[in-house]
Protein backbone atom coordinates (compact mmCIF):
# COMPACT_ATOMS: atom_id res chain seq x y z
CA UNK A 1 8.80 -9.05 28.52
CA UNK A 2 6.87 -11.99 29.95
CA UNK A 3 8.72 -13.63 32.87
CA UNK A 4 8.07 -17.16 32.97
CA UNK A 5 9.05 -20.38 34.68
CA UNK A 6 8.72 -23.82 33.53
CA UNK A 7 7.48 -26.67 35.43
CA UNK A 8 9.08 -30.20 35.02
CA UNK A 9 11.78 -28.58 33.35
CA UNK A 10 13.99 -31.99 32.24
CA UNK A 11 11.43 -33.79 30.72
CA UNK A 12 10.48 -33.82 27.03
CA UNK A 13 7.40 -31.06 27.44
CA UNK A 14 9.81 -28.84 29.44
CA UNK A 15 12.66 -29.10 27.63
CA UNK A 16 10.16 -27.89 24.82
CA UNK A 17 9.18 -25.02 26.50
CA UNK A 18 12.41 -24.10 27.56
CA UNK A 19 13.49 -23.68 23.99
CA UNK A 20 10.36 -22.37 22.93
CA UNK A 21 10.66 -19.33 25.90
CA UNK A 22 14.10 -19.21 24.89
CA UNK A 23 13.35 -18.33 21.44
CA UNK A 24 10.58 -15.95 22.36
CA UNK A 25 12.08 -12.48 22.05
CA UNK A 26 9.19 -11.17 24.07
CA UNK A 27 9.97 -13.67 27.08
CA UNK A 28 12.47 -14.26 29.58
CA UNK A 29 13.12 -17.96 31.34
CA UNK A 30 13.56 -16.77 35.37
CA UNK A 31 12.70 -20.36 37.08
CA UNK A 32 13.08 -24.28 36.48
CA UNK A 33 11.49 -26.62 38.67
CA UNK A 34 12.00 -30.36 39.03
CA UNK A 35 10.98 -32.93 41.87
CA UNK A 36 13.13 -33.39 44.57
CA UNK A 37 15.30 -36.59 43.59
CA UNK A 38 16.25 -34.93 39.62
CA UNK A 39 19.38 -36.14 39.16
CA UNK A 40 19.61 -32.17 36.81
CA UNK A 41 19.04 -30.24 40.17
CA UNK A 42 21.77 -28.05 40.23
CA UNK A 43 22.22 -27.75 36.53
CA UNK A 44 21.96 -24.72 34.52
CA UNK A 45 18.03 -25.03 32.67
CA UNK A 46 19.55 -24.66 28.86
CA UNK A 47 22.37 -27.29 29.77
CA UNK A 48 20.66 -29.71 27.27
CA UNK A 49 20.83 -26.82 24.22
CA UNK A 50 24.16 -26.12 25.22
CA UNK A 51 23.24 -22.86 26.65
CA UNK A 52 23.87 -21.04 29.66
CA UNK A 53 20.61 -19.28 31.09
CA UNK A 54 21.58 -18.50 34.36
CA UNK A 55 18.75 -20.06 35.43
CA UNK A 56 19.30 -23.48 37.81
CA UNK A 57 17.24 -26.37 38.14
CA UNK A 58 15.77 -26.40 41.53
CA UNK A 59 12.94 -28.51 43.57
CA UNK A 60 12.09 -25.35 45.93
CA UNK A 61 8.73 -23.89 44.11
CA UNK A 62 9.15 -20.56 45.95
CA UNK A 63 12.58 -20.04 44.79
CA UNK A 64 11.57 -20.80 41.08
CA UNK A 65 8.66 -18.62 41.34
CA UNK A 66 10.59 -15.80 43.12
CA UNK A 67 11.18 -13.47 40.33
CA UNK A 68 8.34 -15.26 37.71
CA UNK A 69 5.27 -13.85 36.50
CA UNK A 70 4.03 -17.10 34.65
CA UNK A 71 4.36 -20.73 35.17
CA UNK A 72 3.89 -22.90 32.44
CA UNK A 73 3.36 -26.18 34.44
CA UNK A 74 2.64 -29.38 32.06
CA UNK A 75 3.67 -32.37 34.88
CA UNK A 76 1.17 -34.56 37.30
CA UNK A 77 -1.90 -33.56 38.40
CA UNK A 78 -0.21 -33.96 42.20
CA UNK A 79 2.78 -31.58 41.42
CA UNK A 80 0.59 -29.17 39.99
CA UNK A 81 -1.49 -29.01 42.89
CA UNK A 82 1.63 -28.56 45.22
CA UNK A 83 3.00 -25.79 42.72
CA UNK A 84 -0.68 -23.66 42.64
CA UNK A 85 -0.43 -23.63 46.24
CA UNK A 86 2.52 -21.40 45.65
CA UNK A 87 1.70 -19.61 43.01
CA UNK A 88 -1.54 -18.53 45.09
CA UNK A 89 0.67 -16.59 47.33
CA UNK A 90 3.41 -15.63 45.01
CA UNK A 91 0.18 -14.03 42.91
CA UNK A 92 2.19 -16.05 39.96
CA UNK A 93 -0.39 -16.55 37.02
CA UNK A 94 -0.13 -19.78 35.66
CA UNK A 95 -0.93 -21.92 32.47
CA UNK A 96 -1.78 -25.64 32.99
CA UNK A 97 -1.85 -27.87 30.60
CA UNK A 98 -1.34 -31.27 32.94
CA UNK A 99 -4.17 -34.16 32.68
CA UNK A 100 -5.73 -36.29 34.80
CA UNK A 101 -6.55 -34.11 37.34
CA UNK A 102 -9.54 -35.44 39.37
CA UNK A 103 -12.84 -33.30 40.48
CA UNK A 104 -11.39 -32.65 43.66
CA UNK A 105 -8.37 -31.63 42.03
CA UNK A 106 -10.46 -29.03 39.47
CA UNK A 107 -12.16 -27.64 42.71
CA UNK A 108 -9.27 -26.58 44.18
CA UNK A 109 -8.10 -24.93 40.75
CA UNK A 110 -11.88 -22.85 40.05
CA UNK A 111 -11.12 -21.93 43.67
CA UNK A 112 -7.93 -20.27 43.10
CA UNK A 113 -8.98 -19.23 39.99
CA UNK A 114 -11.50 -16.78 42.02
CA UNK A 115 -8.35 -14.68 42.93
CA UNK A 116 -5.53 -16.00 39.90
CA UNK A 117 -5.77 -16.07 36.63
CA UNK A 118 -4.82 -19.41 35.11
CA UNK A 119 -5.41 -20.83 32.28
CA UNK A 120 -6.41 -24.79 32.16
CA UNK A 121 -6.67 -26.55 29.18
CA UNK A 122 -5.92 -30.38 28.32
CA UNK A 123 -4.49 -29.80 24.92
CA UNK A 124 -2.23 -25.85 24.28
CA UNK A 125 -2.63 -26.64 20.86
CA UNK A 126 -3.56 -24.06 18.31
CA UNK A 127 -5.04 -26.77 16.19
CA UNK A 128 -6.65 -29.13 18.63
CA UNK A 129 -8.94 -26.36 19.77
CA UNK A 130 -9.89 -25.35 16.40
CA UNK A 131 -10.66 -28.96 16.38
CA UNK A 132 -12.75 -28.78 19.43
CA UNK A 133 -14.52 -25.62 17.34
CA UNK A 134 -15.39 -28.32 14.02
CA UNK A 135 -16.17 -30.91 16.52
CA UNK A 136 -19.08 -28.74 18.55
CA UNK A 137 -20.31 -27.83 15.03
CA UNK A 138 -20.30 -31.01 13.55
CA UNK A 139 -22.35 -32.49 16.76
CA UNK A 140 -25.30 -30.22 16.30
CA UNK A 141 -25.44 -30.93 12.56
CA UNK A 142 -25.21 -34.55 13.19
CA UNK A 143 -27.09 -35.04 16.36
CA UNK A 144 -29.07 -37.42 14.82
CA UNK A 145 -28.36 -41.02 13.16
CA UNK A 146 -24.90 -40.93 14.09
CA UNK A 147 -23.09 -42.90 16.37
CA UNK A 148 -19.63 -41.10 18.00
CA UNK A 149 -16.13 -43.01 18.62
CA UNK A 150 -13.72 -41.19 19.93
CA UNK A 151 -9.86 -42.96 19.43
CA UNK A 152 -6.86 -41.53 20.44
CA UNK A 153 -3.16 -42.81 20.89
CA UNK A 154 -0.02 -41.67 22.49
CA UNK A 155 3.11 -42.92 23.69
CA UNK A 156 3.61 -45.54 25.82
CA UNK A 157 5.14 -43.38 28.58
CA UNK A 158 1.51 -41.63 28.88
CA UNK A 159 -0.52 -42.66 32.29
CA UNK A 160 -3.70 -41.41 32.06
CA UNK A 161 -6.59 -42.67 29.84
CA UNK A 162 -8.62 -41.58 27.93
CA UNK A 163 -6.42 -38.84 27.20
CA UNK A 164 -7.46 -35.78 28.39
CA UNK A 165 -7.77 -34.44 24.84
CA UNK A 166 -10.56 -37.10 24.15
CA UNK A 167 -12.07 -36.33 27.33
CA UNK A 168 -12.18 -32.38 26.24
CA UNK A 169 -13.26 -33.68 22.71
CA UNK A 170 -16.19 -35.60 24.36
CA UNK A 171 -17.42 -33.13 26.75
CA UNK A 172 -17.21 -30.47 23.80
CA UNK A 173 -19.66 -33.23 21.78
CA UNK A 174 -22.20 -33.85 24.71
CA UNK A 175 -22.46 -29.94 25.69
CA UNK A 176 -23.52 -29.49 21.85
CA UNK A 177 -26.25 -32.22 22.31
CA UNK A 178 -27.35 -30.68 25.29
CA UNK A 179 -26.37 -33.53 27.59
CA UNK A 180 -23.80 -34.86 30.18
CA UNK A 181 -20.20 -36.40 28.96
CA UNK A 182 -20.53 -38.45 32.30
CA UNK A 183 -24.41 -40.08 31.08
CA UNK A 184 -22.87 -40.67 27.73
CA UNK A 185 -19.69 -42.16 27.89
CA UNK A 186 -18.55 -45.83 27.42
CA UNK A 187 -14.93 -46.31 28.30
CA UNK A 188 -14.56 -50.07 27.99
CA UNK A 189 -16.21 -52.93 25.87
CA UNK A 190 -14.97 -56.59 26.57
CA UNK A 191 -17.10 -59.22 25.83
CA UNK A 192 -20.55 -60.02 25.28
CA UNK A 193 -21.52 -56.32 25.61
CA UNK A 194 -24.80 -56.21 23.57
CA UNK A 195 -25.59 -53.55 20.79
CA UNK A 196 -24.27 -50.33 21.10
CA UNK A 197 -26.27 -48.10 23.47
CA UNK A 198 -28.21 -45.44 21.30
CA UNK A 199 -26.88 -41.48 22.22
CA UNK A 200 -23.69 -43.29 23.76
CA UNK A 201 -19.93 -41.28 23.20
CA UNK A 202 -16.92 -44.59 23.39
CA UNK A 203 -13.88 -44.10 23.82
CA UNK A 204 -10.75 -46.52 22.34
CA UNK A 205 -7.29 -45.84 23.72
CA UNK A 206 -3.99 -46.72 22.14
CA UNK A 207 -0.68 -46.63 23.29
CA UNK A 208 2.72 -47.18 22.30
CA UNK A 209 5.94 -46.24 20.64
CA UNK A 210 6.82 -42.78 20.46
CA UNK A 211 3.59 -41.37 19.10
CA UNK A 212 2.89 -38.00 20.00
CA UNK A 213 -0.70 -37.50 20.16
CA UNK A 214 -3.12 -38.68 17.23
CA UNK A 215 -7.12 -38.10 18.08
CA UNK A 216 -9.89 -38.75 15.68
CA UNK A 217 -14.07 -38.64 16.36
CA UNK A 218 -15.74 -40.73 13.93
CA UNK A 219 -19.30 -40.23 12.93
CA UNK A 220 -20.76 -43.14 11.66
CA UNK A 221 -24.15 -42.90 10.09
CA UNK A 222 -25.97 -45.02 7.63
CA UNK A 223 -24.10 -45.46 4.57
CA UNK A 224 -21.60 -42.68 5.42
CA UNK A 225 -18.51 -42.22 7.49
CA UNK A 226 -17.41 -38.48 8.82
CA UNK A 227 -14.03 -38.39 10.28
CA UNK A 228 -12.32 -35.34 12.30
CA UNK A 229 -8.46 -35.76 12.86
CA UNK A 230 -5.96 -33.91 14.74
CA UNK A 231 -2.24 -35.33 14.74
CA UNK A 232 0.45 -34.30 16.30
CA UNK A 233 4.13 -34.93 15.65
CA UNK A 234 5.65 -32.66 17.84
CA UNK A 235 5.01 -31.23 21.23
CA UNK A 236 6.02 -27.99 19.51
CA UNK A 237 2.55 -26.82 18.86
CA UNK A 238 1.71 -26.98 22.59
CA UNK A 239 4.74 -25.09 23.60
CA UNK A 240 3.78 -22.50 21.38
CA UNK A 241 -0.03 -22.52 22.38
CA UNK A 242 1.08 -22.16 25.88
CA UNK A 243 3.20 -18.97 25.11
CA UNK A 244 -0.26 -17.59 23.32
CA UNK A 245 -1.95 -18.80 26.75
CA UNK A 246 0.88 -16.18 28.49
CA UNK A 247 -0.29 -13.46 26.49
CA UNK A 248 -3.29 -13.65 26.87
CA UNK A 249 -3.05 -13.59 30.70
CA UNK A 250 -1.07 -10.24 30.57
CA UNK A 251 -4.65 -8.55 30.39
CA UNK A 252 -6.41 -10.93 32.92
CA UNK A 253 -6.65 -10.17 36.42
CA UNK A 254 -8.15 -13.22 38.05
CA UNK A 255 -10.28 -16.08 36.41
CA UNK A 256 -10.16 -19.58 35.09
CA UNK A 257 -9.55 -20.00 31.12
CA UNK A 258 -8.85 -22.38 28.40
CA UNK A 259 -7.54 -22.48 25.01
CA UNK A 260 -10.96 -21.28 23.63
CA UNK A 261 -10.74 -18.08 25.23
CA UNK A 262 -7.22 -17.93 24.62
CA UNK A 263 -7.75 -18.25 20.40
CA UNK A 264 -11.07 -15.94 21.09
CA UNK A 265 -13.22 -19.26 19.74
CA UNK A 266 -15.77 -19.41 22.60
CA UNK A 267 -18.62 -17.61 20.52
């Protein structure tokens, strides 16, 4: 029986997991964290199913980590940072899947990493990351002659950009050309920019409406198109990655991992 608590627990990714972990005979819900000023604190975690857990919303990390072996944290890169801190000493193991962390921020994650096992991923997503798998394949057949777009949207509540699902998808593309996302990359075009840069990854970002995540790499060659798709149209896919995630971290120890070692795709 996996013990796990859920970060951000009112908003529409917790309230996802929450089901998803309620739902999940072999897991128990034990914590709920929210930021201080939740107007929920207080309130009974399954409140919105009309259930009663047991479990109460609170903004004290220790006390929602006190009896958890996992948290599932999917909020801002500066919560998570506050809640590893904890989890560090609580030796909770813990499965990220928040974006726009910065390299600082990442640091501080391999570093506690060296002693927790965590795994880190941008998308939980069983079928984003067998994405990622086409895409790395795809990039050494077509490493030549092809010019790569990468265009994703989301919803207009969404603050970071590119998401960091494109940003995974690009890296995954330059590491299979043998370079550097950060020497390849073009994140903005406005006007007179000249002809595309040959080798170059861009990046388009939409956003709007309710959309849940929609992420396509286009190859365009000479006379030919090639386009890889992943939509999403509910955040039910990453709840359920992110219970895989929780399995696999019954058998890890210590160490930093993603959704490729998670689905066993890293070879």
């Amino acid at each position: 029986m996996m013990k796990i608590a859920i970060a951000g627990a009112t908003g529409r990714m917790g309230k996802m997991l929450i089901e998803a972990v309620l739902k999940e005979p072999n897991a128990k819900l034990v914590g709920a964290l929210e930021y201080s000023g939740s107007p929920q604190l207080g309130e009974d975690a399954g409140a919105f199913l009309g259930k009663k857990t047991g479990v109460i919303i609170t903004s004290d990390i220790a006390q929602a980590l006190q009896d958890a072996e996992y948290l599932i944290d999917f909020t801002r890169p500066e919560g998570t940072m506050a809640h590893l801190a904890v989890a560090e000493k609580t030796a909770t193991k813990m499965i990220i899947g928040t974006t726009g962390l910065d390299s600082q921020q990442i640091a501080q994650l391999q570093k506690a990493a060296e002693n927790l096992a965590v795994v880190f991923a941008p998308n939980m997503s069983v079928g984003v990351n067998v994405t990622l798998k086409l895409l790395e394949v795809a990039a050494k057949m077509l490493s030549q002659g092809y010019d790569i777009e990468i265009i994703e949207a989301h919803h207009r509540h969404k603050v970071d950009a590119p998401s960091g699902t494109a940003l995974k998808m690009g890296e995954v593309i330059a590491t299979a050309l043998g370079e550097n996302l950060d020497d390849l990359a073009v994140y903005a075009r406005e006007g007179h920019t000249g002809e595309r840069q040959q080798g170059s990854i861009g990046f388009a970002t939409i956003r709007g409406g309710d959309i849940v995540g929609d992420h396509t790499v286009l190859f365009a060659g000479e006379g030919e198109r090639i386009e890889i798709s992943h939509k999403s149209s509910s955040r039910q896919s990453y709840a359920q990655g992110a219970l895989r995630a929780a399995q696999f971290l019954q058998n890890q120890q210590a160490g930093l991992f993603d959704m490729q070692d998670v689905l066993g795709l890293r070879h």
